[in-house]
C-alpha atoms as a PDB file:
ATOM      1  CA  UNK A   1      35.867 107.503  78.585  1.00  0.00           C
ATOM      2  CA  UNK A   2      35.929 110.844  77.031  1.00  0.00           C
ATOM      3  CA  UNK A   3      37.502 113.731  78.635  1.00  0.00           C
ATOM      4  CA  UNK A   4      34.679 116.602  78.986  1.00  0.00           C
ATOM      5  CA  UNK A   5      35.506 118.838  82.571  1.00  0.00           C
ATOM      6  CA  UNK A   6      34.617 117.052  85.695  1.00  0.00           C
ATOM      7  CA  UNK A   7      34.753 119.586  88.211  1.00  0.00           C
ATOM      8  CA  UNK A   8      33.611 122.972  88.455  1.00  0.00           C
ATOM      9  CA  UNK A   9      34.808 125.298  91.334  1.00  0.00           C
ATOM     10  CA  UNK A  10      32.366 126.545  93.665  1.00  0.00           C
ATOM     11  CA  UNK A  11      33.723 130.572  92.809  1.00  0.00           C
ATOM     12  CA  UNK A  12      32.909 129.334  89.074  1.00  0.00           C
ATOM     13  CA  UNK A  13      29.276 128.348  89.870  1.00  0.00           C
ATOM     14  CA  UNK A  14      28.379 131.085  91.927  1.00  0.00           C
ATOM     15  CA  UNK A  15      29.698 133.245  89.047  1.00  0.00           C
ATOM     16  CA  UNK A  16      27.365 131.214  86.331  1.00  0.00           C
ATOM     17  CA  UNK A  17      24.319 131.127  88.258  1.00  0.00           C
ATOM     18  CA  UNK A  18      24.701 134.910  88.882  1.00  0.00           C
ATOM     19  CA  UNK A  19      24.580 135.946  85.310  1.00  0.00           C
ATOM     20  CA  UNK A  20      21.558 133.283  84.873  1.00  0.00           C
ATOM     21  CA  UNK A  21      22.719 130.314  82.644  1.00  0.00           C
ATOM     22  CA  UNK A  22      20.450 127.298  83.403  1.00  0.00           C
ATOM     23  CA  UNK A  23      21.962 124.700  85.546  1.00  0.00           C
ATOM     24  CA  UNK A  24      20.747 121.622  86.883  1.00  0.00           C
ATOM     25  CA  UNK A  25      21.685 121.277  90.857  1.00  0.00           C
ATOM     26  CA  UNK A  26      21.355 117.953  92.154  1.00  0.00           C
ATOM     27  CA  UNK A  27      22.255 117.526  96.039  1.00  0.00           C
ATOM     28  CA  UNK A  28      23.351 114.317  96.932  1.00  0.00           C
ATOM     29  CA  UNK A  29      23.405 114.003 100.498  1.00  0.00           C
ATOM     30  CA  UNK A  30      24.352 110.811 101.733  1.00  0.00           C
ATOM     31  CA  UNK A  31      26.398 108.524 104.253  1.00  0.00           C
ATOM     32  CA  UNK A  32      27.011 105.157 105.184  1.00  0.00           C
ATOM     33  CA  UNK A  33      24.616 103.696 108.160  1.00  0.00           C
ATOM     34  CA  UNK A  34      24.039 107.368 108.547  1.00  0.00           C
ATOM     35  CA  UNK A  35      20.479 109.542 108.732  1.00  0.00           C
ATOM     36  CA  UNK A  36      19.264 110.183 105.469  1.00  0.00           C
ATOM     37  CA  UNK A  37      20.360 113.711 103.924  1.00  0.00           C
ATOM     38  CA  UNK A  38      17.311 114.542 103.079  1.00  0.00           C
ATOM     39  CA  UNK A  39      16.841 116.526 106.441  1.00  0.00           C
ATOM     40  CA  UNK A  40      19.893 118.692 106.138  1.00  0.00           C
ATOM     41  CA  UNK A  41      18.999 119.083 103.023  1.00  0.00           C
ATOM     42  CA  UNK A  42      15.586 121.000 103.713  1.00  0.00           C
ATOM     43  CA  UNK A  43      17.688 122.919 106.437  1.00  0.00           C
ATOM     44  CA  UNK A  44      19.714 124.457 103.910  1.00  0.00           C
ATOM     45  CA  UNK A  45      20.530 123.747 100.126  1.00  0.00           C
ATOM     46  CA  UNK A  46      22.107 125.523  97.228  1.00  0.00           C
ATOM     47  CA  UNK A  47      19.452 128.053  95.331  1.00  0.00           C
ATOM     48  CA  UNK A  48      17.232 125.639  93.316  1.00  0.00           C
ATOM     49  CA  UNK A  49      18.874 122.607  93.926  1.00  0.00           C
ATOM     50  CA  UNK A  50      17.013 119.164  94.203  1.00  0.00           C
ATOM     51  CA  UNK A  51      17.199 116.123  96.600  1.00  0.00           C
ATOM     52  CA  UNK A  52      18.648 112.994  95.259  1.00  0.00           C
ATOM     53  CA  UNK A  53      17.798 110.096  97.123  1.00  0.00           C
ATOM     54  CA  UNK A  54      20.709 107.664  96.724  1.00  0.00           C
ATOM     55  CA  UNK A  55      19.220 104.825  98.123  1.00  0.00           C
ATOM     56  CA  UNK A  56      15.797 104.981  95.954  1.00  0.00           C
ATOM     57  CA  UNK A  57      17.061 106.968  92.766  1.00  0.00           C
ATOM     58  CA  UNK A  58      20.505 106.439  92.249  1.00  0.00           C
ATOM     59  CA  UNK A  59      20.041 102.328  93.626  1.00  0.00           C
ATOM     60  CA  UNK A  60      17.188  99.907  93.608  1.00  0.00           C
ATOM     61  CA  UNK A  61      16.427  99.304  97.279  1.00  0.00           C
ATOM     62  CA  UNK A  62      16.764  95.637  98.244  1.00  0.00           C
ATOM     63  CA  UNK A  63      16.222  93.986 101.332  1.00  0.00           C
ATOM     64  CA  UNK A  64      19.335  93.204 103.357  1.00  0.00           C
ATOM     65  CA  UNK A  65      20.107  89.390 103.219  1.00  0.00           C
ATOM     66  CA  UNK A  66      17.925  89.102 100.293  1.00  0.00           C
ATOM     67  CA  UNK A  67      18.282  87.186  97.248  1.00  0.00           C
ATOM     68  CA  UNK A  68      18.473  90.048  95.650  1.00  0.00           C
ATOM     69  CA  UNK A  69      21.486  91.314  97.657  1.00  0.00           C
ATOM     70  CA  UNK A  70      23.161  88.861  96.967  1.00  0.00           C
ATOM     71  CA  UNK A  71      23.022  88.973  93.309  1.00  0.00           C
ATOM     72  CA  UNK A  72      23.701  92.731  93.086  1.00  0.00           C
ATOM     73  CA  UNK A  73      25.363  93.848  95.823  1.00  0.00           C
ATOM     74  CA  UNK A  74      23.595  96.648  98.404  1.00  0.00           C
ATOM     75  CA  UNK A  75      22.827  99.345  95.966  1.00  0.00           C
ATOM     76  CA  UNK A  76      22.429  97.926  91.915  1.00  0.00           C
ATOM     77  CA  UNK A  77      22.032 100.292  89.398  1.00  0.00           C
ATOM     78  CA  UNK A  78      18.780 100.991  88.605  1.00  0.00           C
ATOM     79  CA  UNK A  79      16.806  99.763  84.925  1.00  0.00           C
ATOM     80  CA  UNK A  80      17.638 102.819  82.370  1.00  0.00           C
ATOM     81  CA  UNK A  81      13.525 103.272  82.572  1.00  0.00           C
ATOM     82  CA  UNK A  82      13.802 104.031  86.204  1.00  0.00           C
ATOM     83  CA  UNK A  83      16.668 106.174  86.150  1.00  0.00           C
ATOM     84  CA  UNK A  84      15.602 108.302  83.420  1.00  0.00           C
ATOM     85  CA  UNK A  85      11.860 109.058  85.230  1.00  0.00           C
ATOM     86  CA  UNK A  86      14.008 110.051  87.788  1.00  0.00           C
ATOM     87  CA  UNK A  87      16.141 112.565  86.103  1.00  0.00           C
ATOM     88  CA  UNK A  88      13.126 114.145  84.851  1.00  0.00           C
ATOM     89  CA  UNK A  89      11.577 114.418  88.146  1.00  0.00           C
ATOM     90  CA  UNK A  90      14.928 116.011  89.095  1.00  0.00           C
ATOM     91  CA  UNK A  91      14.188 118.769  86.137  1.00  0.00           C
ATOM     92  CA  UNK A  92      16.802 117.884  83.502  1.00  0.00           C
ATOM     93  CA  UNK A  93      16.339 118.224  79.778  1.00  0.00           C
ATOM     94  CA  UNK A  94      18.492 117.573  77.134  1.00  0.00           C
ATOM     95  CA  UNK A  95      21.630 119.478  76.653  1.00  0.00           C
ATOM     96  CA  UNK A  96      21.506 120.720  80.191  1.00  0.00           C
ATOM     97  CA  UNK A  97      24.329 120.989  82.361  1.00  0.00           C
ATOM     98  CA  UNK A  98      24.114 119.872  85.524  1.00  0.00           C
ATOM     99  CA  UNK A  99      26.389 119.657  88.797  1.00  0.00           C
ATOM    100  CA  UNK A 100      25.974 117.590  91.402  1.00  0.00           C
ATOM    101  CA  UNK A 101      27.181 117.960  95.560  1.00  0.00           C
ATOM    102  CA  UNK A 102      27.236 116.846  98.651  1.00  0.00           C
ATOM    103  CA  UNK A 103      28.189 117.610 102.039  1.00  0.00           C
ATOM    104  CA  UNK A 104      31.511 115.069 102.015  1.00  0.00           C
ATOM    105  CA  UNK A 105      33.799 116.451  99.223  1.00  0.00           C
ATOM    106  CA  UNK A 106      31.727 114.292  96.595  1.00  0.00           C
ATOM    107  CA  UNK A 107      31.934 110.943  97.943  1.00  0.00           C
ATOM    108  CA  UNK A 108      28.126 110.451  97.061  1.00  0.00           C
ATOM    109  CA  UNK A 109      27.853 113.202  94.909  1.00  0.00           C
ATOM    110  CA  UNK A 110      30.245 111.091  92.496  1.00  0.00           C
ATOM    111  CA  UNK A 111      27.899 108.308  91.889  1.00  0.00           C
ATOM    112  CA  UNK A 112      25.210 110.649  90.636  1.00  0.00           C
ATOM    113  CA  UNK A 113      27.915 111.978  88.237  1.00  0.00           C
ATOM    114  CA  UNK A 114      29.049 108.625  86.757  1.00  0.00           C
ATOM    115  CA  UNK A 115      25.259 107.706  86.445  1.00  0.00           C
ATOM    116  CA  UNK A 116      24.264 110.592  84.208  1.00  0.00           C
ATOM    117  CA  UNK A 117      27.627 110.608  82.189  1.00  0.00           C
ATOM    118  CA  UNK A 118      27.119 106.859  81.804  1.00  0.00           C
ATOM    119  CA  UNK A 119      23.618 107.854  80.251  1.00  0.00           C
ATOM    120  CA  UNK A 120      25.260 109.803  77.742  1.00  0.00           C
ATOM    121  CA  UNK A 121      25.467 113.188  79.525  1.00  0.00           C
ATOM    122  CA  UNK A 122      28.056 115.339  78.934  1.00  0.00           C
ATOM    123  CA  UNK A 123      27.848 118.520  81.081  1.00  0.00           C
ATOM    124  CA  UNK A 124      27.904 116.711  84.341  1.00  0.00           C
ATOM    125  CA  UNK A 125      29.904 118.277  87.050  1.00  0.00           C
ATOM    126  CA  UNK A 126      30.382 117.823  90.489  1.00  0.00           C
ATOM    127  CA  UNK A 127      31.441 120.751  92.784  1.00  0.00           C
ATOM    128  CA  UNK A 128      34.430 120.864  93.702  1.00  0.00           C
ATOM    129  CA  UNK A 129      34.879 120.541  97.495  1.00  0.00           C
ATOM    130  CA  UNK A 130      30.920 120.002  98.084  1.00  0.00           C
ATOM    131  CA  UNK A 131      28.694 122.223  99.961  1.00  0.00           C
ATOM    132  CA  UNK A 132      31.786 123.521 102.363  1.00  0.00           C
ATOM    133  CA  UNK A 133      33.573 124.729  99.800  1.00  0.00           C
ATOM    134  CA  UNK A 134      30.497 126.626  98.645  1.00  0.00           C
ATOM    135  CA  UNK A 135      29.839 128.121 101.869  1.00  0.00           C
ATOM    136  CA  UNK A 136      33.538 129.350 102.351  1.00  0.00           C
ATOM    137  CA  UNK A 137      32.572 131.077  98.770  1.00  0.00           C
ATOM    138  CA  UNK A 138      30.033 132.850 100.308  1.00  0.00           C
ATOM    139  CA  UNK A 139      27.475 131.165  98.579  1.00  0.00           C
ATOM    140  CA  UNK A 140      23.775 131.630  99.591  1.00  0.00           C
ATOM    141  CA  UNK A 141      21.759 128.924 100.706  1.00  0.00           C
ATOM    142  CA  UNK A 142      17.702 128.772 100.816  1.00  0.00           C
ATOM    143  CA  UNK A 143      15.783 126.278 103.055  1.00  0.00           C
ATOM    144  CA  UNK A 144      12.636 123.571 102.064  1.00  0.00           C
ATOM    145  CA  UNK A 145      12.256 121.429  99.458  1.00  0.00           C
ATOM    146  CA  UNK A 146      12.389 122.122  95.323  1.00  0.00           C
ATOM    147  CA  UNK A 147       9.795 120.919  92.738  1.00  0.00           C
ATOM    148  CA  UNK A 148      11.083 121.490  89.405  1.00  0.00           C
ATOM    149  CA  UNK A 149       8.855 121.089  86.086  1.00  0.00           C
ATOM    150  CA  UNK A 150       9.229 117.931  84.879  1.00  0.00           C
ATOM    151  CA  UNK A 151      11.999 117.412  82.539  1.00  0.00           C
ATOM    152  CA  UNK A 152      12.318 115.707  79.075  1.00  0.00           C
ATOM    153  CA  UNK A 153      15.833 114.230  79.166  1.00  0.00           C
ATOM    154  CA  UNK A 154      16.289 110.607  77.584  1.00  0.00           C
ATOM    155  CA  UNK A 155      18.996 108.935  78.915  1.00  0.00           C
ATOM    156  CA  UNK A 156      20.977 106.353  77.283  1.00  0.00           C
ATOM    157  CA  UNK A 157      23.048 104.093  79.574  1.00  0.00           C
ATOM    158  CA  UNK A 158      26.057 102.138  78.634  1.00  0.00           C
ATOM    159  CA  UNK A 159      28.264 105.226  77.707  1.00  0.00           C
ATOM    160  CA  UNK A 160      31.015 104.375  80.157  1.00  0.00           C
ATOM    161  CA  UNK A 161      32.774 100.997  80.750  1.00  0.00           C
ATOM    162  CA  UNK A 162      31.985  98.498  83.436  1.00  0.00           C
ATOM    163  CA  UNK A 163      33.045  95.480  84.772  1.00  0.00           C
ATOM    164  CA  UNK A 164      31.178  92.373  86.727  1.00  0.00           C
ATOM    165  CA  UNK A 165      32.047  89.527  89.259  1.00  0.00           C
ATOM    166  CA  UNK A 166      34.001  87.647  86.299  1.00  0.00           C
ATOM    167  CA  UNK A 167      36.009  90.354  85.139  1.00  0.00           C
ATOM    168  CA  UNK A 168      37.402  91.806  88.513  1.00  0.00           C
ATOM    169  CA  UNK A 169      38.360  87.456  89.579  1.00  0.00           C
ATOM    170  CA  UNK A 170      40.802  87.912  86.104  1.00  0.00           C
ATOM    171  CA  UNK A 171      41.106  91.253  85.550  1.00  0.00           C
ATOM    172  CA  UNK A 172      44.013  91.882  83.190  1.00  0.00           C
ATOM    173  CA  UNK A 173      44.988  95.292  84.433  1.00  0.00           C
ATOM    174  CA  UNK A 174      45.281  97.343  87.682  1.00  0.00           C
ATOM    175  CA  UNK A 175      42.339  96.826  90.039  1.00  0.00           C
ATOM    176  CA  UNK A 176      41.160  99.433  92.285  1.00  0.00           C
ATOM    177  CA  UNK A 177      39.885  99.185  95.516  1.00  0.00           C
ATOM    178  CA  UNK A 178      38.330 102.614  96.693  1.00  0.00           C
ATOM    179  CA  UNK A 179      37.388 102.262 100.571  1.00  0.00           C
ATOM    180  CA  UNK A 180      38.924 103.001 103.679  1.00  0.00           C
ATOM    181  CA  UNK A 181      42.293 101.177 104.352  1.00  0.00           C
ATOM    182  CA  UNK A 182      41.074  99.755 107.146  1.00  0.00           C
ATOM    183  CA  UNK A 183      38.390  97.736 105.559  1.00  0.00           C
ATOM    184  CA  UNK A 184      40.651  96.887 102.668  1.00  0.00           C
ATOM    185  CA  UNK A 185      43.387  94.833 104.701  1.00  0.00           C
ATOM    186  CA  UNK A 186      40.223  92.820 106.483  1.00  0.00           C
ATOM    187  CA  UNK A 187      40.651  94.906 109.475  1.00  0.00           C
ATOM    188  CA  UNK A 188      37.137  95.872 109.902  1.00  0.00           C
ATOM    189  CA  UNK A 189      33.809  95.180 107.852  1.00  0.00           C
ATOM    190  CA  UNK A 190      30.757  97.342 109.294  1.00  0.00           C
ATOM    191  CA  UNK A 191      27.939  96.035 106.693  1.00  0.00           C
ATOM    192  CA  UNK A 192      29.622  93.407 104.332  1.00  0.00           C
ATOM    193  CA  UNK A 193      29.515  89.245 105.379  1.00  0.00           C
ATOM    194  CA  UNK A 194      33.435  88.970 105.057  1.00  0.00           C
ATOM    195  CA  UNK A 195      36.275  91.125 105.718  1.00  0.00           C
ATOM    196  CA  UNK A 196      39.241  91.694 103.237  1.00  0.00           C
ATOM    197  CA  UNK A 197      39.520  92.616  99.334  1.00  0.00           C
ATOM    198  CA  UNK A 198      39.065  91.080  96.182  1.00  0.00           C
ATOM    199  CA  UNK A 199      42.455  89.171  95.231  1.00  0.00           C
ATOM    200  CA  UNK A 200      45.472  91.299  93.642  1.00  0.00           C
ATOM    201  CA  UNK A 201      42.927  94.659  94.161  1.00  0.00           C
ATOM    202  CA  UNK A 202      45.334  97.236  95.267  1.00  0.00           C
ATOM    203  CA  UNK A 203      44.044  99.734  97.997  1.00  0.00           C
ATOM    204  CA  UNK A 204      43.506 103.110  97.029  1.00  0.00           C
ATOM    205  CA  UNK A 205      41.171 105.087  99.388  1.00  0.00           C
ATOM    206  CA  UNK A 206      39.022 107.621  98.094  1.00  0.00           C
ATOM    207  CA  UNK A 207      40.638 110.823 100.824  1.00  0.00           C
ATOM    208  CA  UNK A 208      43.826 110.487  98.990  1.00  0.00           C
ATOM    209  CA  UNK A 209      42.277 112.063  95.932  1.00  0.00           C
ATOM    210  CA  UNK A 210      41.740 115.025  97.789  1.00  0.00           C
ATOM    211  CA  UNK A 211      43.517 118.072  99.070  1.00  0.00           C
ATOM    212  CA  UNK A 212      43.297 119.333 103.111  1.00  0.00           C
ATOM    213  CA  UNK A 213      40.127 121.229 102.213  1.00  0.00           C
ATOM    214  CA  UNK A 214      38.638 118.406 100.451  1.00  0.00           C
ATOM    215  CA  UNK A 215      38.744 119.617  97.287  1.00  0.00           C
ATOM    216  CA  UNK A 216      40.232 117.575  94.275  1.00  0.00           C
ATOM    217  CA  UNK A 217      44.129 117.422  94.265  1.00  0.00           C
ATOM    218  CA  UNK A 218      45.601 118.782  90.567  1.00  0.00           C
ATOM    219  CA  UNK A 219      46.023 116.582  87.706  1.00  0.00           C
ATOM    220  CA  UNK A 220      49.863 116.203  87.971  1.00  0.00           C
ATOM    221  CA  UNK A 221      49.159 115.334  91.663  1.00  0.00           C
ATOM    222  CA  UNK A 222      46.395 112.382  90.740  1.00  0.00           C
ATOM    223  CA  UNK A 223      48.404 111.228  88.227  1.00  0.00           C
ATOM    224  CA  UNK A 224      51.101 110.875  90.251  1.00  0.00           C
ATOM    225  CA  UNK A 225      49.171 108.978  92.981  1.00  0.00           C
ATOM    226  CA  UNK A 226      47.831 107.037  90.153  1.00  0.00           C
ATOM    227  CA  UNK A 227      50.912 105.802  88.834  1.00  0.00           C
ATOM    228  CA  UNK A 228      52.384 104.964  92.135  1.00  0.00           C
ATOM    229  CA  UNK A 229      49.780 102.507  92.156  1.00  0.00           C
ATOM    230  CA  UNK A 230      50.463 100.973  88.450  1.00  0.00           C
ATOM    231  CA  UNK A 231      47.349 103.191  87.230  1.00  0.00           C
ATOM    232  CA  UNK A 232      48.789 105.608  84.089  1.00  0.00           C
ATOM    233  CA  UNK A 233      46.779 106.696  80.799  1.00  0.00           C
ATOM    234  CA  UNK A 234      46.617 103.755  78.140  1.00  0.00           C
ATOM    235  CA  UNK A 235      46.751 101.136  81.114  1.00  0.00           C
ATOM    236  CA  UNK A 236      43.629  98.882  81.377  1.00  0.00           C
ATOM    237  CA  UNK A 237      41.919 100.017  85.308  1.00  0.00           C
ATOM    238  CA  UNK A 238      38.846  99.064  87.474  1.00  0.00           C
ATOM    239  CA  UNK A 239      37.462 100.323  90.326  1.00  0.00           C
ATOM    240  CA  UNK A 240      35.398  98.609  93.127  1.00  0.00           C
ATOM    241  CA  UNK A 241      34.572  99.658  96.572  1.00  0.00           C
ATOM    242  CA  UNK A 242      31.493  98.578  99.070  1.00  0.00           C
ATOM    243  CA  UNK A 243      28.785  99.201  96.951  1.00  0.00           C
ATOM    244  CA  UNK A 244      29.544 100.837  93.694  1.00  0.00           C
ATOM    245  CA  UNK A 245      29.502 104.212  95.197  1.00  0.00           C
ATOM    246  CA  UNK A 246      32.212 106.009  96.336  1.00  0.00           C
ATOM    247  CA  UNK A 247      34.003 103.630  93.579  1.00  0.00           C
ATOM    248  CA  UNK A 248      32.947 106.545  91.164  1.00  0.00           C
ATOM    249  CA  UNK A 249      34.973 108.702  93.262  1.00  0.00           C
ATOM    250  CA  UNK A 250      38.166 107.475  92.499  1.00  0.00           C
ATOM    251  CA  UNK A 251      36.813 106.963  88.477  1.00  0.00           C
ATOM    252  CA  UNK A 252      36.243 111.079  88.905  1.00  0.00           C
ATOM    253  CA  UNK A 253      39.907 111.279  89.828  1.00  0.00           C
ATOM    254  CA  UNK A 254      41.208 109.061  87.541  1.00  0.00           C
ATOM    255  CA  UNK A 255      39.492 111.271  84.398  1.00  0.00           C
ATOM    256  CA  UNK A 256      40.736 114.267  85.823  1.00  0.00           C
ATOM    257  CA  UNK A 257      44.487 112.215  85.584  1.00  0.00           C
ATOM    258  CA  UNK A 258      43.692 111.951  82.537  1.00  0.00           C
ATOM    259  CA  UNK A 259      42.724 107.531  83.113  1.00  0.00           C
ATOM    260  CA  UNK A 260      39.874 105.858  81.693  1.00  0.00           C
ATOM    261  CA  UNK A 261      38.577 103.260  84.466  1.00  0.00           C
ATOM    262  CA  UNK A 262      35.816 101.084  83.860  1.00  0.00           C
ATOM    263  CA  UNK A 263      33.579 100.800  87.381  1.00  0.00           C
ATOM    264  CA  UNK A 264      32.754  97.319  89.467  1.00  0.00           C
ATOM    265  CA  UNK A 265      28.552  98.431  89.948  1.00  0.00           C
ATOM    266  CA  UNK A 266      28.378  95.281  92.088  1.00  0.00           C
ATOM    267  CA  UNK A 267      31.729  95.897  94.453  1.00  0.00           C
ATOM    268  CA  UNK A 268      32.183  94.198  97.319  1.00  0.00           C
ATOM    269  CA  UNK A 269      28.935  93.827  99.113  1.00  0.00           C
ATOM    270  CA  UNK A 270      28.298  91.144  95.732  1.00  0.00           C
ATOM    271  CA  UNK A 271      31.925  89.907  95.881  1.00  0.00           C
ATOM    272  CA  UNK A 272      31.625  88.950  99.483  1.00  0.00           C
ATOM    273  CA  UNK A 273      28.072  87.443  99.527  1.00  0.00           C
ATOM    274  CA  UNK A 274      29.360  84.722  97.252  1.00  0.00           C
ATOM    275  CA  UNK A 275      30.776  82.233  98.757  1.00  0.00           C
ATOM    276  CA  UNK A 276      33.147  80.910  95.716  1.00  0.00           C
ATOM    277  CA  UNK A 277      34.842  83.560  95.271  1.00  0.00           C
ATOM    278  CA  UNK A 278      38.264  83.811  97.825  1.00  0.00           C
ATOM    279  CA  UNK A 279      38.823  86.983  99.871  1.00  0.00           C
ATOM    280  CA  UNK A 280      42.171  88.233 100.408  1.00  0.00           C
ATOM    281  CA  UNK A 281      43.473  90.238 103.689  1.00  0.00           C
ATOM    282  CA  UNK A 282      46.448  92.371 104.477  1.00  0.00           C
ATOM    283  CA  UNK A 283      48.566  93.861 101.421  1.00  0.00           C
ATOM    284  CA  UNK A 284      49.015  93.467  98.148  1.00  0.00           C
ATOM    285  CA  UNK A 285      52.607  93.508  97.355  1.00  0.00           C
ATOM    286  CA  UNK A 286      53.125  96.458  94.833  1.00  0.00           C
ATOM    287  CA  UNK A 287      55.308  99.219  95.765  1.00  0.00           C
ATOM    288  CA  UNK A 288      53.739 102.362  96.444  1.00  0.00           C
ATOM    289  CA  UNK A 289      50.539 100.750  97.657  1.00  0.00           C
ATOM    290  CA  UNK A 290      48.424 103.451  99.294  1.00  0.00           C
ATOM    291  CA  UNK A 291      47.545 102.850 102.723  1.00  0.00           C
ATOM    292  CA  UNK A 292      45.980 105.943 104.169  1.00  0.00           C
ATOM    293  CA  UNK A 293      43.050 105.607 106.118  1.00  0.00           C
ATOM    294  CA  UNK A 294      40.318 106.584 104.396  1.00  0.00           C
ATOM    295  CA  UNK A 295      36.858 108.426 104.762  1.00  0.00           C
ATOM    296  CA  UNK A 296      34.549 106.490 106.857  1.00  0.00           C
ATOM    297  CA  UNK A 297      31.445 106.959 104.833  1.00  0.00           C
ATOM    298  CA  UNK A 298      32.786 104.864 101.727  1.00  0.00           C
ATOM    299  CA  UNK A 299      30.263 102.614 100.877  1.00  0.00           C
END
């Protein structure tokens, strides 16, 4: 990966969007087994921003226990045609930039963001600290729902690296595993078929990227985090988590540390709904392992 700016403070945006430049909100409400953000959205949304529908735009929906499922994971990446209709429905055109939010300190917001920089975006931001931090700005908020003009963006997928089932059972580097502690060590499992982690994964939640007011922590501070957990620039990395989603959250941090990671689309939910490939439990044994609870809307 390249190293354009991935965050942009919510002082910073308020500031652009006063003096008028064109930017592309995208609000990317979302949360595991929880009601669909599209509600609170409608109740109250940044000026001009759009809904994202994570489960229909940034996924292809498939049925749970399906075939399908199981050769995916919960929520695979949609075909380059698809996504790219919807990013025009969304507004964008080319050159644009665009920032992306949510209301959980861009735990879905992120997957919106690797999407479009995967397609060969550039300007992609996400706000930093979400739609609290904007409100402790001061920033305004308008109600009901935003139809943009149909944009002419084309999208090019394949701009960031990636990894699959086969990779992540021999991966030659420091694996990532991006949900809640908890469901790392095989302590719980609320929507996967087994509990645990992907062998020699090491567990590194998605909260400890951020700060007590849920922004981002510094750059020193990830990449100090980062290299307690063998992850440090030139170093080959992957990322997994439930679903490929809050995975992206912890790629977002790594860039910012100045790491490349390649993303695991598939993630658990595909990992664990094979049956040949082994499940591990507890810890791995690296020092400096993080074991912090995490968030409990990882996917």
């Amino acid at each position: 990966m390249d190293s354009p700016q991935v965050l942009i403070s919510a002082d910073e945006l308020r500031r652009q969007l006063e003096e008028g430049r064109r930017i592309v909100l995208l609000d990317v409400r979302w949360s595991l087994g929880g009601p669909p953000g599209h509600e609170a959205y409608l109740e109250g949304h940044l000026p001009g921003a759009v809904f994202v529908d994570l489960e229909t735009e940034l996924a292809v929906p498939v049925p749970p226990g399906s075939a399908e499922e199981a050769r995916g994971g919960r929520h695979p990446l949609p075909s380059a045609e698809e996504f790219q209709e919807s990013a025009r429905r969304w507004g964008i055109d080319d050159g644009d930039t665009i920032v992306a939010y949510d209301d959980s300190f861009g735990q879905s917001a992120a997957r919106a963001w690797w999407m479009l920089r995967d397609a060969g975006l550039r300007d992609v931001r996400l706000l930093d600290g979400g739609l609290a931090a904007w409100r402790r700005a001061g920033g305004p908020l308008d109600r009901g729902e935003v139809e943009p003009r149909l944009g002419n963006v084309r999208l090019r997928p394949g701009s960031l690296a990636t990894i699959d089932a086969d990779d992540a059972a021999d991966f030659r580097g420091v694996l990532l595993d991006a949900r809640a502690a908890e469901r790392y060590r095989g302590e719980v499992e609320p929507v996967d078929p087994r509990a645990g982690h992907i062998p020699g994964a090491i567990s590194a939640p998605t909260s400890g990227n951020l700060a007590d007011d849920g922004t981002f922590l510094g750059a020193p501070e990830l990449r100090r985090r980062f290299a307690a957990l063998g992850a440090e620039p030139g170093h080959r990395v992957a990322v997994y988590c439930g679903s490929g989603v809050t995975a992206a959250h912890d790629v977002a941090a790594l860039a910012i540390a100045g790491i490349d990671a390649a993303l695991y689309p598939g993630s658990f939910s595909q990992w664990s709904r094979d049956p040949s490939r082994p499940v591990a439990t507890g810890d791995e044994a690296r020092p400096g392992a993080a074991t912090a609870d995490g968030i409990a809307s990882d996917s």
